[in-house]
Protein backbone atom coordinates (compact mmCIF):
# COMPACT_ATOMS: atom_id res chain seq x y z
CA UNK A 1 32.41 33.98 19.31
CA UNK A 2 32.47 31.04 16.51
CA UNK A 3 30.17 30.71 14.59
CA UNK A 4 29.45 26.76 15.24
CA UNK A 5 26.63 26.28 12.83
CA UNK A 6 29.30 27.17 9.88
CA UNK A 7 31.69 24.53 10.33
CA UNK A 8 31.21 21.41 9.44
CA UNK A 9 32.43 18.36 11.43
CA UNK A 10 34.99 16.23 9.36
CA UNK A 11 33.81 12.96 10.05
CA UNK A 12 36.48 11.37 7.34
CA UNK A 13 39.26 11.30 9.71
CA UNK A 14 37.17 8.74 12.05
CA UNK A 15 37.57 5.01 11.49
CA UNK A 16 33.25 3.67 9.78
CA UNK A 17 32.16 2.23 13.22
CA UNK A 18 32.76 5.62 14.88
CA UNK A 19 31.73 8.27 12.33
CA UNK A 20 28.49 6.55 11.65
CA UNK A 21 27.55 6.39 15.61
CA UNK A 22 28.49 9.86 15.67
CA UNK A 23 26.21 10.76 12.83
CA UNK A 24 23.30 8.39 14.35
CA UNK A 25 23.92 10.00 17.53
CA UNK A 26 23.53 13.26 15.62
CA UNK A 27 20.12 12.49 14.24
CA UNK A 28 19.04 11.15 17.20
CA UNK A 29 19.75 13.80 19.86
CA UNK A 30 18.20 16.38 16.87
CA UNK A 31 15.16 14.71 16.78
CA UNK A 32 14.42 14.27 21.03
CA UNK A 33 15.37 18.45 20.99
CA UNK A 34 12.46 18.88 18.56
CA UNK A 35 10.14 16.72 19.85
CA UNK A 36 10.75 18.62 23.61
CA UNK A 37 9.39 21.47 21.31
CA UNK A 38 6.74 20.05 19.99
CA UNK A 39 5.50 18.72 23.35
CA UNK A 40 5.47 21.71 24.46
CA UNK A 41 3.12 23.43 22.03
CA UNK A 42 1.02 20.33 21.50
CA UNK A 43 0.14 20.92 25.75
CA UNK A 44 -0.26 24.25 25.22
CA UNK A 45 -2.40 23.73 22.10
CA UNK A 46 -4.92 21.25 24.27
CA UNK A 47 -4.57 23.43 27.22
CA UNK A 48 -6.24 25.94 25.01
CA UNK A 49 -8.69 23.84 23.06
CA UNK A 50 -9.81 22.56 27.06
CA UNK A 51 -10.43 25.79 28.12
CA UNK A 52 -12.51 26.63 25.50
CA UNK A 53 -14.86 24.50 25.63
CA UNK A 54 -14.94 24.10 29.82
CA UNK A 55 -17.78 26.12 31.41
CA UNK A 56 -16.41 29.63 32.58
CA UNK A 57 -14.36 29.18 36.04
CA UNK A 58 -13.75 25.69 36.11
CA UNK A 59 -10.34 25.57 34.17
CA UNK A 60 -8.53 25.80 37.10
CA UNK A 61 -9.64 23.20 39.26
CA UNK A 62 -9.52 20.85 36.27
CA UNK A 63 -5.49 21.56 35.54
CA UNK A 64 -5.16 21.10 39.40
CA UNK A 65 -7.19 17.93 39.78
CA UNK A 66 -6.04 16.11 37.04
CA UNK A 67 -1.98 17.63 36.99
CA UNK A 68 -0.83 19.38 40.34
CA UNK A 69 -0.58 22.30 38.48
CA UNK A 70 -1.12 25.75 39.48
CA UNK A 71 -2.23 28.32 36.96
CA UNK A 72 0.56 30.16 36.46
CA UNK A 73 2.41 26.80 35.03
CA UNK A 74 -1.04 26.71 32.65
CA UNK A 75 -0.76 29.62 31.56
CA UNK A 76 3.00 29.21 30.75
CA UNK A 77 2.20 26.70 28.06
CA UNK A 78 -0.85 28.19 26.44
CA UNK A 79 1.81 31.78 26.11
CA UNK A 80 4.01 29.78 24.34
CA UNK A 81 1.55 28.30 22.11
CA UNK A 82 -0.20 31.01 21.09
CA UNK A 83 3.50 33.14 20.56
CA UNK A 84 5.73 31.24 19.41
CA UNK A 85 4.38 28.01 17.65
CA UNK A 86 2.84 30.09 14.28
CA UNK A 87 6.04 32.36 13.92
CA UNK A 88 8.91 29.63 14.21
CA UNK A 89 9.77 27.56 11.09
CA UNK A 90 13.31 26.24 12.52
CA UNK A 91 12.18 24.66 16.09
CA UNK A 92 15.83 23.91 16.75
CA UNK A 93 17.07 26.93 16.78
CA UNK A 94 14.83 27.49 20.16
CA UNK A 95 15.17 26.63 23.33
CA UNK A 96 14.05 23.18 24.61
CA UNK A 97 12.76 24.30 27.90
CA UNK A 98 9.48 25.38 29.12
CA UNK A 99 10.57 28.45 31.17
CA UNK A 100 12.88 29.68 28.36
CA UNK A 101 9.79 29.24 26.00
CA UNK A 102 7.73 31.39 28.04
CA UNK A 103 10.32 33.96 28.62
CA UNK A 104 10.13 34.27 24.75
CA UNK A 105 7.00 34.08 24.53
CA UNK A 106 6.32 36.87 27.12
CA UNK A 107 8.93 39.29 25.15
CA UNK A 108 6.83 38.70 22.16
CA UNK A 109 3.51 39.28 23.39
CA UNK A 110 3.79 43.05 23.60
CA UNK A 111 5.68 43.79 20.73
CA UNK A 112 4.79 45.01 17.27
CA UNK A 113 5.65 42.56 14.60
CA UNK A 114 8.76 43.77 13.52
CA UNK A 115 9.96 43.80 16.81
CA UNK A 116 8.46 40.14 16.90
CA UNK A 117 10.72 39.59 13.92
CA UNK A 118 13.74 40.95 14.91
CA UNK A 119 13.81 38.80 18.78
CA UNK A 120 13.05 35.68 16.71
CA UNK A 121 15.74 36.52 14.52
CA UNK A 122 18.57 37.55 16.97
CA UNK A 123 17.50 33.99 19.51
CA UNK A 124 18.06 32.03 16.45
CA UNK A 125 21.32 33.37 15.03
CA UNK A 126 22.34 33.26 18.90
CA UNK A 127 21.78 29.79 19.01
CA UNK A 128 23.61 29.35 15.75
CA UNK A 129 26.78 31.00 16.71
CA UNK A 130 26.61 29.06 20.05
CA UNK A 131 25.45 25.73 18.89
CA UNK A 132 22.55 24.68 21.48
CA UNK A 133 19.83 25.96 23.09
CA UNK A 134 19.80 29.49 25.11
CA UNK A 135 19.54 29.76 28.51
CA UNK A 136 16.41 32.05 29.87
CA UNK A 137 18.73 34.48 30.83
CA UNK A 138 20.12 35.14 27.09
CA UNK A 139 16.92 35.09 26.00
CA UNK A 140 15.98 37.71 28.73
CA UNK A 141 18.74 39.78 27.60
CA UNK A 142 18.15 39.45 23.99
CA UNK A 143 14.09 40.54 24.97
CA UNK A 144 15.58 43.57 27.04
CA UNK A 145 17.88 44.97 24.48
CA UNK A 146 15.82 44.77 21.51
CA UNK A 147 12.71 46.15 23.31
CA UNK A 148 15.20 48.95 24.68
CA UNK A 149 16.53 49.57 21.28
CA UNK A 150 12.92 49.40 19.91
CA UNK A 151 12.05 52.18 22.79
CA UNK A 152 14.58 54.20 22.17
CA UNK A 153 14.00 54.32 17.76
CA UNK A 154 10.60 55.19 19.22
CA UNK A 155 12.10 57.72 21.36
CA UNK A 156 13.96 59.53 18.47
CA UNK A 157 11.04 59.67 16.27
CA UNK A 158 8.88 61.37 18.67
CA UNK A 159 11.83 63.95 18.93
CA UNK A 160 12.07 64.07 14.93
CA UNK A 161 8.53 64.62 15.18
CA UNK A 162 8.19 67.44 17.58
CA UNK A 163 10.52 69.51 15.78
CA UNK A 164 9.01 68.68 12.77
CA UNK A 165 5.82 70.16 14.34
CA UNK A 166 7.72 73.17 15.55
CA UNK A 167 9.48 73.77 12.27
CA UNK A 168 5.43 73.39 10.40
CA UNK A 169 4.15 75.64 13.59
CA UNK A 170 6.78 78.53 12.67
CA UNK A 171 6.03 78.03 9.11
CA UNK A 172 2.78 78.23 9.47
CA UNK A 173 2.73 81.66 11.62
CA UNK A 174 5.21 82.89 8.60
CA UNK A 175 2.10 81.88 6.25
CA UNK A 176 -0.37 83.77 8.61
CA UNK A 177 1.23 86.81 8.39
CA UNK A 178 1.82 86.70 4.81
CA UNK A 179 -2.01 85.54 4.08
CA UNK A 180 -2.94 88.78 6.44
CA UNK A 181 -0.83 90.95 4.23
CA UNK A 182 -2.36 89.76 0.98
CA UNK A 183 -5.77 88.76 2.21
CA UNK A 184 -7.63 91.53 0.93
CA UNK A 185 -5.71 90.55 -2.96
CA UNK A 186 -5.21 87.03 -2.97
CA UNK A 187 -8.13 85.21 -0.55
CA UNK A 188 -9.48 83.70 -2.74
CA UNK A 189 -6.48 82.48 -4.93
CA UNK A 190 -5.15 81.04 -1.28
CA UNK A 191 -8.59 79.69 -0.40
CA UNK A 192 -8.61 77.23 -3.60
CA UNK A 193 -4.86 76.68 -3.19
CA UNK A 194 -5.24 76.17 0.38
CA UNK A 195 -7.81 73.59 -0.39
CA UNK A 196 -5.86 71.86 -3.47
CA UNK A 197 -2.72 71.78 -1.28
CA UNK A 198 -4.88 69.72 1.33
CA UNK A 199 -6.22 67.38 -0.81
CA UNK A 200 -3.02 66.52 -2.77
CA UNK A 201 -1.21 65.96 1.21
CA UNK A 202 -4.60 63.59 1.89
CA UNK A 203 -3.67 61.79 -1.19
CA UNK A 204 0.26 61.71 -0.54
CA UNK A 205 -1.07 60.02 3.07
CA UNK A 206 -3.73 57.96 1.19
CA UNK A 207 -0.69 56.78 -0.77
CA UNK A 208 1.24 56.08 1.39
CA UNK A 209 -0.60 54.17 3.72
CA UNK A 210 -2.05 51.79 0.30
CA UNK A 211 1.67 50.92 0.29
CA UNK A 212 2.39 50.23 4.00
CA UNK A 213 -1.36 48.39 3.43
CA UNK A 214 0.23 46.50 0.49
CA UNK A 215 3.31 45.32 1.88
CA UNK A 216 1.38 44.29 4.88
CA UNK A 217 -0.90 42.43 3.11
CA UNK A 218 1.90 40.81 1.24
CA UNK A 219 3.78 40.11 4.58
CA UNK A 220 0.36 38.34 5.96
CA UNK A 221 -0.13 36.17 2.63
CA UNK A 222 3.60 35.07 3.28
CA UNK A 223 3.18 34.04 6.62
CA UNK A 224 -0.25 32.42 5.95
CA UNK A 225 1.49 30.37 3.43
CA UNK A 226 3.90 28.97 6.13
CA UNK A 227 1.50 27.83 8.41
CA UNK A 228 -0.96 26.80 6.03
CA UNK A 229 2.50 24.61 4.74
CA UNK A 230 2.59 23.56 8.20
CA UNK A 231 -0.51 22.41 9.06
CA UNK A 232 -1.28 20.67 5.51
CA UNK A 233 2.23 18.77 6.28
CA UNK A 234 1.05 17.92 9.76
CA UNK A 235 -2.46 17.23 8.25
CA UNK A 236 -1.15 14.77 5.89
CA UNK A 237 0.36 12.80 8.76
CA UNK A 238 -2.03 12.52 10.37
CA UNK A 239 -4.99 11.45 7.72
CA UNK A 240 -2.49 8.96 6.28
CA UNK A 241 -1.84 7.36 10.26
CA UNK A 242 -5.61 7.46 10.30
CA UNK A 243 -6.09 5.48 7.26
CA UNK A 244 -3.66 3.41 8.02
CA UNK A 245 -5.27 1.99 11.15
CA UNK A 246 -9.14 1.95 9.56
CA UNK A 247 -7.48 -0.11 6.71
CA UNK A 248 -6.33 -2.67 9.98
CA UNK A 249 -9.34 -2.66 11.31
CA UNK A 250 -11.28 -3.07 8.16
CA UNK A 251 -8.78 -6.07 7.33
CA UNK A 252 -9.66 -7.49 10.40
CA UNK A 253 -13.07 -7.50 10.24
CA UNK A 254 -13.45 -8.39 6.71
CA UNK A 255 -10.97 -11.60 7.89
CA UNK A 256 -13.76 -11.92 11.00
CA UNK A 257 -16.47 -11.65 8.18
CA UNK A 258 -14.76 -14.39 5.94
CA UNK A 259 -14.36 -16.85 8.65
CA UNK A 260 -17.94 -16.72 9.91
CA UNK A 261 -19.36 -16.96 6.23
CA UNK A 262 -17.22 -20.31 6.12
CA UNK A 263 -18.20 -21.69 9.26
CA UNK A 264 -22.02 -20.25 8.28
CA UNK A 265 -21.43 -22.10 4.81
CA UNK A 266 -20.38 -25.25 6.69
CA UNK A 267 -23.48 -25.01 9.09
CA UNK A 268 -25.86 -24.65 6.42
CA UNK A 269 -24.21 -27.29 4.51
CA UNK A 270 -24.59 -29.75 7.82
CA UNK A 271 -27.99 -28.64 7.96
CA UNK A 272 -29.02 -29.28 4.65
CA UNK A 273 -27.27 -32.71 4.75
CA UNK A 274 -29.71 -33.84 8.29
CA UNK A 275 -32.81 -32.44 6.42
CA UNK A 276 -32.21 -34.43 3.76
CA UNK A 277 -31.56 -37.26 5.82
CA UNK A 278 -34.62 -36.34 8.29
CA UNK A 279 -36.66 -36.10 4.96
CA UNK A 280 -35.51 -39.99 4.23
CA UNK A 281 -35.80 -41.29 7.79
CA UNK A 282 -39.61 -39.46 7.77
CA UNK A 283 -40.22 -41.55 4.45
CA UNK A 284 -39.36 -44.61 5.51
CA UNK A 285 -40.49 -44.50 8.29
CA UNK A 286 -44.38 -43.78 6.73
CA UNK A 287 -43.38 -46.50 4.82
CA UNK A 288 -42.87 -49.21 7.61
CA UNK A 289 -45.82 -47.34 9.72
CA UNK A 290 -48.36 -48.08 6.86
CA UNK A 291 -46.98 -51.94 6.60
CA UNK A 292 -47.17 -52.36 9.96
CA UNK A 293 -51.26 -50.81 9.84
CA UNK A 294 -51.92 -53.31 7.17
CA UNK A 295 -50.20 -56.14 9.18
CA UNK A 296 -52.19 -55.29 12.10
CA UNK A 297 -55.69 -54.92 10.10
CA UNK A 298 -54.72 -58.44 8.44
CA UNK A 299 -53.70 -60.13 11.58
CA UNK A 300 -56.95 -59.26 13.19
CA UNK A 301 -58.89 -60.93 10.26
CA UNK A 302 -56.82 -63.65 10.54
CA UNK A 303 -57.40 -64.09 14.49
CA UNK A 304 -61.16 -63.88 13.75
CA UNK A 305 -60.61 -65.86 11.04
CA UNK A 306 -59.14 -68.86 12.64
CA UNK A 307 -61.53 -68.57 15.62
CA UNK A 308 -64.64 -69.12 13.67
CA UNK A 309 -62.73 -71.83 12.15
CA UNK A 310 -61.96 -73.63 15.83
CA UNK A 311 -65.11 -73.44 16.74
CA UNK A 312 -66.31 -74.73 12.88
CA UNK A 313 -64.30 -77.35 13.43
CA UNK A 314 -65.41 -77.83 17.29
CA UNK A 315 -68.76 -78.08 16.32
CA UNK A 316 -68.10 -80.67 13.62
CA UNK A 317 -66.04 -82.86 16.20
CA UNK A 318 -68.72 -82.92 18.83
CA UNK A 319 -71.66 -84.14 16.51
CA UNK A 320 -72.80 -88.20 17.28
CA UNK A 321 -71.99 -91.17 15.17
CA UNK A 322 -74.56 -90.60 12.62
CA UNK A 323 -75.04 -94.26 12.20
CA UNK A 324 -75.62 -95.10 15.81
CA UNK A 325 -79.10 -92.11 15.32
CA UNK A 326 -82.19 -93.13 14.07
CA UNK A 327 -83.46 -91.75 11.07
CA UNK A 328 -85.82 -89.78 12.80
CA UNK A 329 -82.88 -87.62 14.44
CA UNK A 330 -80.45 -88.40 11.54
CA UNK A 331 -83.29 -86.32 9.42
CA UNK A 332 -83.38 -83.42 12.71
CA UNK A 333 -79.22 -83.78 12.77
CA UNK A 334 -78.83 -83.28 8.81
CA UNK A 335 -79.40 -79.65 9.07
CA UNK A 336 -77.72 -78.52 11.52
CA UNK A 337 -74.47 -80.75 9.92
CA UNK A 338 -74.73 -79.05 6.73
CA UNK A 339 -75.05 -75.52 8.44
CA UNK A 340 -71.80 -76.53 10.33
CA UNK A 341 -70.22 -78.09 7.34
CA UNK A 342 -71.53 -74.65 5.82
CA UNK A 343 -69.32 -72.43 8.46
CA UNK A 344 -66.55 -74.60 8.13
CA UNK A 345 -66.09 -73.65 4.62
CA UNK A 346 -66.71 -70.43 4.99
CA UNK A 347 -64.55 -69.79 7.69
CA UNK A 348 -61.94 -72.00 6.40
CA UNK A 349 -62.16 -69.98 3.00
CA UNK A 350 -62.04 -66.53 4.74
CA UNK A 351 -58.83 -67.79 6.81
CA UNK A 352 -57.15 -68.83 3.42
CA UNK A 353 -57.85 -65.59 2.14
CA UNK A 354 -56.19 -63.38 5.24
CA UNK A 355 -52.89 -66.02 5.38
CA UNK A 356 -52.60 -65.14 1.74
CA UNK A 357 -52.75 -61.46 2.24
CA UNK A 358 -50.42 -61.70 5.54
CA UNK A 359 -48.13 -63.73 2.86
CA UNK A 360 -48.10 -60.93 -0.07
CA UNK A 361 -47.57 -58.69 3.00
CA UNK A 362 -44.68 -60.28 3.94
CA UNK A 363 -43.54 -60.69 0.84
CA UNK A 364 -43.27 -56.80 -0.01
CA UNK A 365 -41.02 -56.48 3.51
CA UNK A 366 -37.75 -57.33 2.19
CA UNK A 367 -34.61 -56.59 3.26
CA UNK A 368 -33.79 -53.58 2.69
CA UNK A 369 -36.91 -52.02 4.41
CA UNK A 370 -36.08 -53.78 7.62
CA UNK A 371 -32.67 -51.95 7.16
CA UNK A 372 -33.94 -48.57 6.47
CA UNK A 373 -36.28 -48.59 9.74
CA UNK A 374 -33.29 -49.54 11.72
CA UNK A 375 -31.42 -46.62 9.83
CA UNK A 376 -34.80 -44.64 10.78
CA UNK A 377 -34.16 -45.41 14.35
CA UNK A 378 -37.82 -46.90 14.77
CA UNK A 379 -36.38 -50.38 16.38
CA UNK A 380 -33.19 -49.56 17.29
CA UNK A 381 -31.96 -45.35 17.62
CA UNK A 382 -28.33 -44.41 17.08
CA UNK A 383 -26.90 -41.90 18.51
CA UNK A 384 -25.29 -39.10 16.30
């Protein structure tokens, strides 16, 4: 078969236009294979996170209420997860489909590790040498014939084993008979060597299994390194996509914040301008109320003013001719005229003294204080 992944397309014989669709096509159709991939796991990785945390029993009826799906289909995806997705560091090289997934993923599930390793590595240098995806029955065959090859190592080390234990069984009776013939001299000596011969095979086995512990160990910090490259690569991503929307929505509301501390600037601004201009209206308008008490007070006095002087002046009208009177009554008249005469001065004096206070009054109303209660909306409101 050719090995496809080893030869690379010549795209210098194609006129620009077509080699770079080709390439873009390329890219393209690489990146919609992984992301079938990644689908996959990323359903199988909430499938399990769901059933977690969902009360015991109830999994079920939620995949079938909320996807049609029966369990089997379920359980499909959370195989392939839990296989697959921490022991794959090429996702191309895998199928694309869910059923070959699983088929994988169910050849890997019982197997040791390095029989683990060995499907891995056999499905991806098949899909190398045939340049897409297997099919589930490749990767079925490729399960069977590793496993079987697997089985059958096993097989022939179980054999190399049983002999070996024959072989140490007859050596052993060969021992017996030669410990019987030198008990009696040597059981001691064989006792201690016996025991030191025991002790140096439990530290040969001690040894050994440090190593295999070792390179275990080793094998484990390698993987762990992978994923944890993995996942701090995926982590990234996603913190930086994250941040990238709070810094949006931070922009937005510090642009929301802006724009009501502007209008909330302008309001107060408003506000303080009618205060100021309630504050002036309130003043002027004392201003005119207090003229207008004094005007009042002052036209009273000179109402009761000028009434006393009417009837003053009355009075003096409706006395006689005092030369038509005797002198007897012009000496009983003479009294009461100078009383009257008396009231008219007074009353003509007080009424001289209110016009001239009405006067200063209207005097200190000028102008510009008639304008200012109009202003004040006290004779005539606008409307704002």
């Amino acid at each position: 078969m050719t090995n496809l992944s080893m030869e690379k397309f010549d795209y210098s014989a194609l006129d620009t236009s077509t080699a770079s669709l080709a390439k873009e096509s390329a890219i393209e159709i690489k990146a919609r294979e992984k992301a079938i991939w990644e689908n996959i796991i990323e359903i199988g990785n909430s499938l399990i996170e769901v059933k977690n945390a969902l009360p015991y029993g109830t999994f079920e009826s939620w995949i079938k209420s909320e996807f049609k799906w029966s369990k089997m289909t379920a359980s499909k995806y959370i195989k392939v997860a839990k296989e697959i997705e921490p022991k794959v560091k090429d996702s191309l090289l895998l199928p694309n489909s869910l059923e070959s997934l699983y088929r994988l993923a169910s050849g890997l599930s019982n197997s040791d590790e390095e029989t683990k390793e060995q499907i891995l590595s056999k499905v991806e240098s098949k899909t190398q040498e045939k340049g897409k995806a297997l099919t589930e029955k490749e990767i079925k065959e490729i399960t069977a014939k590793i496993k079987s090859e697997y089985e059958a190592r096993i097989s022939i080390l179980e054999g190399q084993l049983e002999q070996t234990e024959i072989e140490s069984d007859s050596r052993l009776t060969q021992l017996v008979k030669v410990e019987s013939t030198l008990r009696f001299k040597e059981e001691r000596y064989e006792a201690q060597n016996q025991t030191i011969k025991e002790m140096e095979d439990k530290k040969q086995l001690f040894f050994d299994k440090e190593l295999e512990l070792a390179q275990q160990k080793k094998e484990l910090g390698d993987r762990q390194v992978e994923i944890d490259t993995l996942i701090d690569k995926k982590a990234k991503l996603l913190a930086q996509e994250e941040i990238d929307r709070e810094k949006a929505r931070l922009l937005g509301k510090e642009q929301e914040l802006e724009e009501q501390i502007r209008k909330t600037k302008n309001e107060l601004k408003e506000a303080k301008k009618l205060r100021g201009e309630a504050e002036t209206d309130a003043y002027r308008l004392k201003k005119f109320v207090n003229w207008m008490g004094a005007l009042e007070t002052f036209t009273e006095n000179i109402n009761e003013n000028s009434l006393e002087l009417f009837r003053a002046i009355n009075s003096l009208q409706s006395l006689p001719d005092l030369s038509i009177l005797t002198q007897e009554d012009q000496k009983i008249v003479s009294p009461q005229i100078r009383i009257l005469i008396e009231q008219y001065d007074e009353a003509r004096i007080n009424y001289g003294k209110a016009t001239q206070k009405i006067t200063q009054l209207l005097n200190q109303l000028n102008l510009n204080t008639f304008n200012d209660v109009i202003e004040a909306e006290v004779i005539m409101p606008k409307k704002r």
